[in-house]
Protein backbone atom coordinates (compact mmCIF):
# COMPACT_ATOMS: atom_id res chain seq x y z
CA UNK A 1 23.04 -11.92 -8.18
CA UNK A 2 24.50 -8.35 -6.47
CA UNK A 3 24.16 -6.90 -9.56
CA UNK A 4 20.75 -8.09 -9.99
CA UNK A 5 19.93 -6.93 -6.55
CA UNK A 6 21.39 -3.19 -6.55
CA UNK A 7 19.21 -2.87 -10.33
CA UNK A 8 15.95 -4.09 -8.81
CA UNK A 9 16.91 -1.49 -6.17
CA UNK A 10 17.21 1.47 -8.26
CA UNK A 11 14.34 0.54 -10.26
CA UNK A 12 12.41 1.44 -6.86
CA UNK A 13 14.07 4.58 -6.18
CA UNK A 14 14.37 5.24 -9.82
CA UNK A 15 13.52 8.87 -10.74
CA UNK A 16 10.84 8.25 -13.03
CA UNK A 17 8.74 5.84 -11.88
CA UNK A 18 6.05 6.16 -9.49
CA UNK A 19 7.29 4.63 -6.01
CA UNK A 20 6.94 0.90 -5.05
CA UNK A 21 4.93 0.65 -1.95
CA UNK A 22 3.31 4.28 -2.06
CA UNK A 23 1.40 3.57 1.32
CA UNK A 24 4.61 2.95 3.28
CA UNK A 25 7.13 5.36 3.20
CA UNK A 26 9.37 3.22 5.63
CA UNK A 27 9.23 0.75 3.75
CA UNK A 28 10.88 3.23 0.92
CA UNK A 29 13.21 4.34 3.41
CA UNK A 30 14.88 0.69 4.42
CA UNK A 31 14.91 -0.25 0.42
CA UNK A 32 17.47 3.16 0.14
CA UNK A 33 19.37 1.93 3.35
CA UNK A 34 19.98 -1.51 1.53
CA UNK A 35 20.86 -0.42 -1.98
CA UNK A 36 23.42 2.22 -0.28
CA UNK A 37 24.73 -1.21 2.27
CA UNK A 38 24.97 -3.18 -1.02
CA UNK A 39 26.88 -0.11 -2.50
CA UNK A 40 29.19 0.94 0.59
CA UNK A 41 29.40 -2.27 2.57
CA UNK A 42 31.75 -1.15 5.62
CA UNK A 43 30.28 1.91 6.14
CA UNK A 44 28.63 2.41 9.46
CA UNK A 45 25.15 3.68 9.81
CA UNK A 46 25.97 6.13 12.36
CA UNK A 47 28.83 7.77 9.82
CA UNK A 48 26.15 9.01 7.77
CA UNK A 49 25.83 12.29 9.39
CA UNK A 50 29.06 12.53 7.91
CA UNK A 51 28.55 13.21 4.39
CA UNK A 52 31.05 12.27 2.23
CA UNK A 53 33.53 12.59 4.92
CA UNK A 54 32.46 8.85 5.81
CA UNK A 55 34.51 7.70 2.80
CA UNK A 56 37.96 8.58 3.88
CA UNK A 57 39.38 7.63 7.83
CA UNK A 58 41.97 10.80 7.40
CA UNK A 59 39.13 13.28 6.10
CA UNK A 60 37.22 12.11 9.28
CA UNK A 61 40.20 12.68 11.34
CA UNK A 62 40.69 16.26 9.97
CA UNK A 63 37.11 17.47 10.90
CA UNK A 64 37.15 16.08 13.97
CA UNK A 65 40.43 18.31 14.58
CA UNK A 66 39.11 21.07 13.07
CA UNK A 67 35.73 21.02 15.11
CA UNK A 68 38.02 21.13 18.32
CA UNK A 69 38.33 24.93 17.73
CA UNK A 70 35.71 25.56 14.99
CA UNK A 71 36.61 28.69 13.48
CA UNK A 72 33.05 29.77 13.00
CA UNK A 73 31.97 29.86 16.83
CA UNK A 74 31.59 33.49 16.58
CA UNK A 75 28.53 32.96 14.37
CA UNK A 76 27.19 30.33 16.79
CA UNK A 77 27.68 33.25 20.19
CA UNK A 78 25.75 35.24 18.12
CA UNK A 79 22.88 33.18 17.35
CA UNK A 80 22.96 32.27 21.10
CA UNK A 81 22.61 35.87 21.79
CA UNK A 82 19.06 36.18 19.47
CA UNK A 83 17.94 33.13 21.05
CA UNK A 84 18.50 34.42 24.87
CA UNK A 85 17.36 38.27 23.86
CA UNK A 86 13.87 38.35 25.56
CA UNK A 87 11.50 39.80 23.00
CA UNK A 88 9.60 42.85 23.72
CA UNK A 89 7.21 41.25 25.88
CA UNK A 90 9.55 39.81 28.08
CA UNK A 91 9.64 36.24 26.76
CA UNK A 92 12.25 34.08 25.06
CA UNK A 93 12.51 32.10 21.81
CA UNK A 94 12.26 28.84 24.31
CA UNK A 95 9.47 29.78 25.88
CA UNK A 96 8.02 28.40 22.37
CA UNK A 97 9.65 25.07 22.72
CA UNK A 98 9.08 22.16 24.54
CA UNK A 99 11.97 21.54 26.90
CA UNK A 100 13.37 25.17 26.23
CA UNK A 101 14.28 24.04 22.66
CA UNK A 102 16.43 20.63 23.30
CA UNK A 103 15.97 18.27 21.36
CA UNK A 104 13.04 20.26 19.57
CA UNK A 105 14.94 20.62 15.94
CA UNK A 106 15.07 16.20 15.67
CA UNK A 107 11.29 16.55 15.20
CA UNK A 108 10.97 18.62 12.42
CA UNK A 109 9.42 18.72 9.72
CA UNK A 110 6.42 17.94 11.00
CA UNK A 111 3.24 17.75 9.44
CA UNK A 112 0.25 20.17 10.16
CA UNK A 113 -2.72 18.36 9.77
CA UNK A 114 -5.18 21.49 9.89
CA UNK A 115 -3.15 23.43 7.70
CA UNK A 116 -2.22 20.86 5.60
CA UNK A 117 1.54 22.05 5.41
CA UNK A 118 5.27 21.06 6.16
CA UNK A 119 6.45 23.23 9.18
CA UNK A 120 9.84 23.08 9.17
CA UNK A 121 12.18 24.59 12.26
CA UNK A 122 12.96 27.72 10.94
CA UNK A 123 8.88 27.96 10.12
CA UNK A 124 8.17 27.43 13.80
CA UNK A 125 10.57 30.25 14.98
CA UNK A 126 9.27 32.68 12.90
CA UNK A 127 5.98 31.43 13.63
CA UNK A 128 6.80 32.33 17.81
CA UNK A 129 8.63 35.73 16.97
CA UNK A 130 5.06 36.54 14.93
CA UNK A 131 3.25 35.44 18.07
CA UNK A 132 5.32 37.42 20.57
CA UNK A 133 4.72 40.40 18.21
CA UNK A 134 8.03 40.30 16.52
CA UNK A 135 9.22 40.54 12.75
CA UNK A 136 9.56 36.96 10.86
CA UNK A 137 13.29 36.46 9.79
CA UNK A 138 13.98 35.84 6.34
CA UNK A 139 14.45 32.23 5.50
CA UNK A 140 18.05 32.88 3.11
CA UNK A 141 19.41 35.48 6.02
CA UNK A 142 22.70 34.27 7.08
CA UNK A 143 22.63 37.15 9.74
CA UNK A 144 19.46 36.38 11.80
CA UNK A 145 17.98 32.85 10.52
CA UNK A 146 21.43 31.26 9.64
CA UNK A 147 23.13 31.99 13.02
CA UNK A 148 20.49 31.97 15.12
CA UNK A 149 19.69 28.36 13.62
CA UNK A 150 23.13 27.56 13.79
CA UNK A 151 22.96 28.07 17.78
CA UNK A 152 19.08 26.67 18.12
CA UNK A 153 19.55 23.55 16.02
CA UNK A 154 22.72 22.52 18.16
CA UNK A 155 20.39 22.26 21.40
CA UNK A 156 19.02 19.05 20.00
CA UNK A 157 22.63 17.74 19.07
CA UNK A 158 23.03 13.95 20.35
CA UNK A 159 19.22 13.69 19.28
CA UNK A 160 17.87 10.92 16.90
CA UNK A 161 16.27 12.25 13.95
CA UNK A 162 12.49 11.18 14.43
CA UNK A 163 10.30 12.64 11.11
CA UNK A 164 6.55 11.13 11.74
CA UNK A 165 4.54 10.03 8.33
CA UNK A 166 1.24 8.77 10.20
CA UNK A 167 -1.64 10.35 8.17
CA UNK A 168 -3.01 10.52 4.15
CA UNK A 169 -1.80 13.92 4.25
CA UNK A 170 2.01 13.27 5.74
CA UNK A 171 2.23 10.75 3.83
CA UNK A 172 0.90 12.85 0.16
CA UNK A 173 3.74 15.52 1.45
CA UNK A 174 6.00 13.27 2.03
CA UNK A 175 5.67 11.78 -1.70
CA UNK A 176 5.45 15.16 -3.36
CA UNK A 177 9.26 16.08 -1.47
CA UNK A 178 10.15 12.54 -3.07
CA UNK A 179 8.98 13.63 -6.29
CA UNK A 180 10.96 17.04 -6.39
CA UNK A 181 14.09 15.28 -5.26
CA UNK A 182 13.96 12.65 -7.71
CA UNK A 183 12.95 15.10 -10.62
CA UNK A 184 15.12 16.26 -13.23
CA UNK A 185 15.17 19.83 -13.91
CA UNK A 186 17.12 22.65 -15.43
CA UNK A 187 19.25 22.61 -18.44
CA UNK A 188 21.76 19.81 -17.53
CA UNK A 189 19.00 17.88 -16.75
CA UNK A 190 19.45 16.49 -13.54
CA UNK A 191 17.79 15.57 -9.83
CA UNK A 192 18.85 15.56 -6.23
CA UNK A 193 18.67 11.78 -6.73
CA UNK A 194 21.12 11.85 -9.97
CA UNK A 195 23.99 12.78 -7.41
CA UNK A 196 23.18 11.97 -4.01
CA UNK A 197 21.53 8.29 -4.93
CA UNK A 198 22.28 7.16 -8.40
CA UNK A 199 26.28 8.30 -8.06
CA UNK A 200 26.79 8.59 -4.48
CA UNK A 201 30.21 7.73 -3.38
CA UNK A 202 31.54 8.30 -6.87
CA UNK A 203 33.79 11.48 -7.63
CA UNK A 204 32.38 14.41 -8.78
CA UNK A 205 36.02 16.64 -10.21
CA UNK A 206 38.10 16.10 -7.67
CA UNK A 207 35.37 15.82 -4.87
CA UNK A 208 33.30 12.70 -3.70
CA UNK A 209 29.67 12.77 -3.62
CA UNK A 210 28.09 12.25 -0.38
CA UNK A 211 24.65 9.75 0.39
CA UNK A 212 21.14 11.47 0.47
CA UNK A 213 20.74 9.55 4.22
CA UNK A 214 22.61 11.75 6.32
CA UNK A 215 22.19 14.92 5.07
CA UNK A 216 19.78 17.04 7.56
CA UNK A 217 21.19 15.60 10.34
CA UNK A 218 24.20 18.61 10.56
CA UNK A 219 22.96 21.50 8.90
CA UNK A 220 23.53 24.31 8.98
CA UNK A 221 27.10 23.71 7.91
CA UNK A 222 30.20 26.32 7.22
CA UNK A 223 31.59 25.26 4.02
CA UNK A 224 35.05 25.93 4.02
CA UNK A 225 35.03 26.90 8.30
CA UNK A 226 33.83 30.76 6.80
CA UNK A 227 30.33 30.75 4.40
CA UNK A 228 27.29 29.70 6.16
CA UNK A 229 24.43 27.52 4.47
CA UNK A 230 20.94 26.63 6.04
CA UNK A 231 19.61 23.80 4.37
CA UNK A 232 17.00 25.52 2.17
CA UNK A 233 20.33 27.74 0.91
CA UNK A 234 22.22 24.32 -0.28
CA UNK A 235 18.83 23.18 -2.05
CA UNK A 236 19.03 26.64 -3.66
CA UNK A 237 22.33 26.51 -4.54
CA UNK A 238 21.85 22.82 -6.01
CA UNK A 239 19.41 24.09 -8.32
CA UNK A 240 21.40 26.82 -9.54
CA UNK A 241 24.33 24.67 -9.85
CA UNK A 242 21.85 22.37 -12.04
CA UNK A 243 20.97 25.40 -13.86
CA UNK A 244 17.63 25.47 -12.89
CA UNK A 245 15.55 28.73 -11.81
CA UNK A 246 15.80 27.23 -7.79
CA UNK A 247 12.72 28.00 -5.13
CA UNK A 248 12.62 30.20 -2.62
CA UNK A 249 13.66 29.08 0.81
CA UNK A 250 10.77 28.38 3.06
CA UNK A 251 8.84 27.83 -0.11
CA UNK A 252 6.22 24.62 -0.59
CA UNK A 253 8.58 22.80 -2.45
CA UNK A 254 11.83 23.22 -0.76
CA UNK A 255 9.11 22.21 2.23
CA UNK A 256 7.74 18.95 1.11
CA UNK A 257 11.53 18.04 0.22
CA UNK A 258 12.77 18.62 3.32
CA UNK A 259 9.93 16.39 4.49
CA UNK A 260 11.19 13.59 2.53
CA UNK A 261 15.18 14.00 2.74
CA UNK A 262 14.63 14.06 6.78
CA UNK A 263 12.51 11.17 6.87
CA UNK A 264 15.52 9.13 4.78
CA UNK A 265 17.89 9.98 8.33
CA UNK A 266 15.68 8.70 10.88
CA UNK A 267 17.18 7.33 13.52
CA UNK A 268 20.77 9.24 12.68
CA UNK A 269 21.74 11.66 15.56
CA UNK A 270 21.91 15.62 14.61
CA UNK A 271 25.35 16.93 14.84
CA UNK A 272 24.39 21.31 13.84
CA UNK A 273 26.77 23.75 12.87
CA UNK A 274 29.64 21.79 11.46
CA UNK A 275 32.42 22.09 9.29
CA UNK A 276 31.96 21.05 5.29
CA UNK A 277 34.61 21.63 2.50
């Protein structure tokens, strides 16, 4: 019968076939939750913002020794110092933000309803440097979007993740990012879903593959406590690693996936700027 259970599962989340219950993403959502219970049974919901971490008790214990005296807090004084320069007109990257920026970053992506776009975070801080007369940062800059990110994002830190899919057009965004992650692309043929759904938990080499739920809630991360990687980057870098010609960051696509992958950790608390092997 648990067999039968976790293969009616995938057959919803499988990445060919159009989704069960198109109208109700949450719905989606709480099927993925239950396949991954049936699949890791002890695992806390919480531990999800873990990654693959969330597999081993001594891996845990390591980060949480490490993040005691991150060795990457240089990056994260810098990006506090873009966030506190006033711009040229006097004002200041909170001055944008609801509650000077905490808690701000558990909202996004967030659906535009007159533009009919995914704005992600890093969209709406461009979007106030443009409106304070300021140059956009470039989504893949480690240097101005990846620390300053790296500082903004940990404002909202202790924050449930709360993506909102409430109109025809959230909701069509929302199933195009499902679409891309699910889709199987490049010469080895394979998806965001192949690894981080189909074979999550299960060793990739000599590392373990972590759970899809989970994922936005602690980027960006330092991989190895030195290289920095905004979310958009580790898409990119998935692709690649897929072989696959990957999109730009800040593009459509890497957009409506966000959308989607965000969505799946709702109700997980953000935990920025952490350490990652």
């Amino acid at each position: 019968m648990k067999v039968l259970l976790i293969l009616a599962l995938l057959l919803m989340i499988d990445v060919s076939a159009e989704p069960v219950n198109k109208s109700d993403p949450e719905i989606d959502r709480k099927n993925l939750l239950i396949f991954f219970k049936t699949q890791f049974p002890d695992i806390d919901f919480n531990d999800y913002i873990y990654g693959a971490l969330m597999f081993s008790e001594d891996a845990k214990a390591q980060y949480h020794s490490i993040m005691q005296f991150p060795p990457f807090e240089d990056d994260i004084d810098r990006g506090e110092k873009i966030w506190k320069t006033p711009f040229k007109n006097g004002k200041h990257f909170e001055d944008c933000f609801k509650s000077q920026g905490f808690g701000e970053a558990a909202k996004y992506p967030e659906y535009n309803e007159r533009e009919d776009r995914i704005i992600t975070f890093e969209m709406k801080i461009n979007e106030c440097l443009t409106q304070n007369g300021e140059k956009p940062f470039p989504y893949d800059d480690v240097d101005s979007m990846g620390v300053l990110t790296a500082y903004a994002r940990k404002l909202s830190d202790g924050y449930l993740t709360k993506v909102v899919i409430s109109s025809s057009g959230s909701f069509q965004r929302y199933f195009n990012g499902r679409g891309l992650f699910h889709k199987r692309m490049g010469q080895l043929n394979l998806s965001c879903a192949s690894c981080h759904i189909t074979h999550a938990g299960h060793y990739f080499r000599d590392e373990l593959i972590s759970p899809a739920v989970g994922h936005t809630s602690h980027f960006p991360v330092f991989r190895g406590g030195e290289f920095l990687f905004t979310l958009h980057m580790r898409y990119r870098r998935c692709m690649e690693a897929m072989r696959a010609t990957p999109f730009a960051a800040g593009s459509k696509e890497f957009n409506d996936i966000e959308f989607f992958h965000s969505f799946l950790s709702n109700g997980l608390p953000l935990q920025s700027s952490v350490y990652r092997k």
